[in-house]
Protein backbone atom coordinates (compact mmCIF):
# COMPACT_ATOMS: atom_id res chain seq x y z
CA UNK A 1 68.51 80.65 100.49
CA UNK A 2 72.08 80.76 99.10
CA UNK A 3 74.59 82.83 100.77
CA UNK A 4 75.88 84.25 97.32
CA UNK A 5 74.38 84.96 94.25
CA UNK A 6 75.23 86.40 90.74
CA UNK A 7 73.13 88.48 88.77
CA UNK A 8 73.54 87.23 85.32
CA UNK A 9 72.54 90.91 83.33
CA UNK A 10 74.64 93.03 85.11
CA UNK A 11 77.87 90.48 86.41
CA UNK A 12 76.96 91.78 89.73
CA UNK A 13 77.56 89.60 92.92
CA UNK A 14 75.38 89.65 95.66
CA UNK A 15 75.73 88.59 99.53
CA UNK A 16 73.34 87.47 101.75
CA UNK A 17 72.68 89.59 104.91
CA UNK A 18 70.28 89.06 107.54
CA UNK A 19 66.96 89.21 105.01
CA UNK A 20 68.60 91.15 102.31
CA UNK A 21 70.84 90.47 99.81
CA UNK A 22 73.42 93.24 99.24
CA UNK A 23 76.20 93.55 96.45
CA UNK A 24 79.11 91.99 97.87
CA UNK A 25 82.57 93.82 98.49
CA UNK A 26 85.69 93.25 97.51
CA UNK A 27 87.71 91.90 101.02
CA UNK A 28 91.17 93.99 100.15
CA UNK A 29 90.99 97.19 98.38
CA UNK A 30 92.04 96.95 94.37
CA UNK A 31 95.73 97.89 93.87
CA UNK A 32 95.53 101.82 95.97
CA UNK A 33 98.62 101.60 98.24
CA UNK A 34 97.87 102.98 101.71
CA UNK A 35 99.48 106.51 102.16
CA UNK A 36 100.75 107.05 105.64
CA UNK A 37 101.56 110.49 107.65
CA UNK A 38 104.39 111.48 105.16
CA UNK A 39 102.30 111.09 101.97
CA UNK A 40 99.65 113.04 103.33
CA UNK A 41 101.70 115.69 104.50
CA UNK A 42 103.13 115.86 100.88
CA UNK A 43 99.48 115.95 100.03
CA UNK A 44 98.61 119.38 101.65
CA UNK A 45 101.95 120.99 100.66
CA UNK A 46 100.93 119.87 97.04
CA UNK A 47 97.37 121.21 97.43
CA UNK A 48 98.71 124.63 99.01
CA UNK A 49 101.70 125.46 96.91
CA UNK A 50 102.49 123.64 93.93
CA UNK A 51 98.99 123.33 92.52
CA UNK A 52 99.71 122.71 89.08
CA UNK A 53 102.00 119.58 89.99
CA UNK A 54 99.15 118.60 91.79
CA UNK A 55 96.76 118.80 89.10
CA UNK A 56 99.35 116.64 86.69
CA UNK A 57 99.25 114.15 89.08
CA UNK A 58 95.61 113.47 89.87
CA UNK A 59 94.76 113.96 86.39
CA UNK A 60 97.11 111.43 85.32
CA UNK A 61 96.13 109.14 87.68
CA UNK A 62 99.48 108.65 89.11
CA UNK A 63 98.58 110.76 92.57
CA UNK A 64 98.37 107.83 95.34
CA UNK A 65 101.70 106.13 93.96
CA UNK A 66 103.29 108.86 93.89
CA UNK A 67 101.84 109.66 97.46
CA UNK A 68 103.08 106.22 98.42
CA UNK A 69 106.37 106.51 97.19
CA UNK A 70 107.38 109.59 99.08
CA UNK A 71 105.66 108.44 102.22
CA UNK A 72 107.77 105.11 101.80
CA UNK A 73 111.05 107.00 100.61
CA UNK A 74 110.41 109.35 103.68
CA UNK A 75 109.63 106.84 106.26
CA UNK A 76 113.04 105.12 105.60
CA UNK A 77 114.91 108.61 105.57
CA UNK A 78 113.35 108.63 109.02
CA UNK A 79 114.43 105.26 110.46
CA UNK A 80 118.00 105.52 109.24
CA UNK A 81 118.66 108.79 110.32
CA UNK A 82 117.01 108.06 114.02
CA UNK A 83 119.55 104.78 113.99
CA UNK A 84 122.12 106.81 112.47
CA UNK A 85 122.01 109.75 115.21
CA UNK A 86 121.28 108.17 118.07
CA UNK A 87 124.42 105.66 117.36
CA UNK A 88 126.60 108.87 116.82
CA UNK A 89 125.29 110.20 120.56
CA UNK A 90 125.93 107.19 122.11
CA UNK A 91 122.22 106.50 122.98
CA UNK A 92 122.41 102.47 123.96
CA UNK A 93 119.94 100.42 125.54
CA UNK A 94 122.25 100.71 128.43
CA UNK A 95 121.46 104.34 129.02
CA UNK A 96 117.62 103.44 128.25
CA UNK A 97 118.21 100.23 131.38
CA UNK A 98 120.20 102.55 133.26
CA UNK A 99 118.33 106.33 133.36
CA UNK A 100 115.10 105.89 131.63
CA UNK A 101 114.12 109.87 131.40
CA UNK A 102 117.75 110.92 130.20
CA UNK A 103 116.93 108.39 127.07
CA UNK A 104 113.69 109.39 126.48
CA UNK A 105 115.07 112.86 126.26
CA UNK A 106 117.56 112.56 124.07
CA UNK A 107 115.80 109.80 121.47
CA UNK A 108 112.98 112.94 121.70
CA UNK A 109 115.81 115.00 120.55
CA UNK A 110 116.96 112.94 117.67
CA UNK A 111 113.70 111.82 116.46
CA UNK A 112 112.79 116.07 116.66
CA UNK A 113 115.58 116.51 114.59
CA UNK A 114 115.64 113.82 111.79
CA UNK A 115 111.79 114.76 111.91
CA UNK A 116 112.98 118.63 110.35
CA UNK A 117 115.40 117.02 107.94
CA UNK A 118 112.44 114.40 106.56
CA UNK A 119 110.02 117.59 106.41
CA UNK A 120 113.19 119.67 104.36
CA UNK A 121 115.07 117.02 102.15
CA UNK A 122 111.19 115.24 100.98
CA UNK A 123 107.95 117.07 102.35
CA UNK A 124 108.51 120.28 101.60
CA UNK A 125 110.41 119.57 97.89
């Protein structure tokens, strides 16, 4: 028996599985950019209090990259102003060699704070 087959009537492609043959899957979703923790926390602050912006978007069609977008614009707020801070303290690998607990405490601290201004300046917009 052939591994794949293709129904000529419908276009539909078919993969052999054990016995059966089932319709065969894409490998890589088509074109719907993943949306990470930011986008999804956009999401729900969409969904709770700008509704109608919500509804523009999904009916539209342009929800997800506009999901993306903000979780991408957000994630590199995020970076930069963790590298940004912690350069400003004087938080070095040095200090992480030298007192490990005093570093984690302090990166905790940045990464707390550049957390609030991500969730301010982009979330919660």
């Amino acid at each position: 028996m052939e591994r794949f087959i293709t129904d000529e009537r419908t276009g539909l492609r078919y993969e052999l599985v054990g016995d059966y043959y089932l319709i065969a899957g894409d490998d890589e979703p088509e074109g719907d950019p993943l949306i990470g923790v930011w986008g999804q926390r956009h999401l729900r602050y969409l969904k709770e209090h700008r509704r109608v912006r919500y509804a523009t978007l999904l009916t539209s069609g342009e929800l997800n990259a506009y999901l993306a977008d903000i979780d991408r614009q957000a994630e590199e707020l995020f970076l930069r102003l963790v590298k940004q801070m912690a350069d400003a303290e004087g938080i070095t690998e040095t200090l992480k060699a030298n007192d490990q607990m005093e570093w984690v405490g302090r990166m905790n601290n940045v990464r707390s704070r550049a957390f609030e201004i991500v969730e301010a300046d982009i979330i919660y917009t």
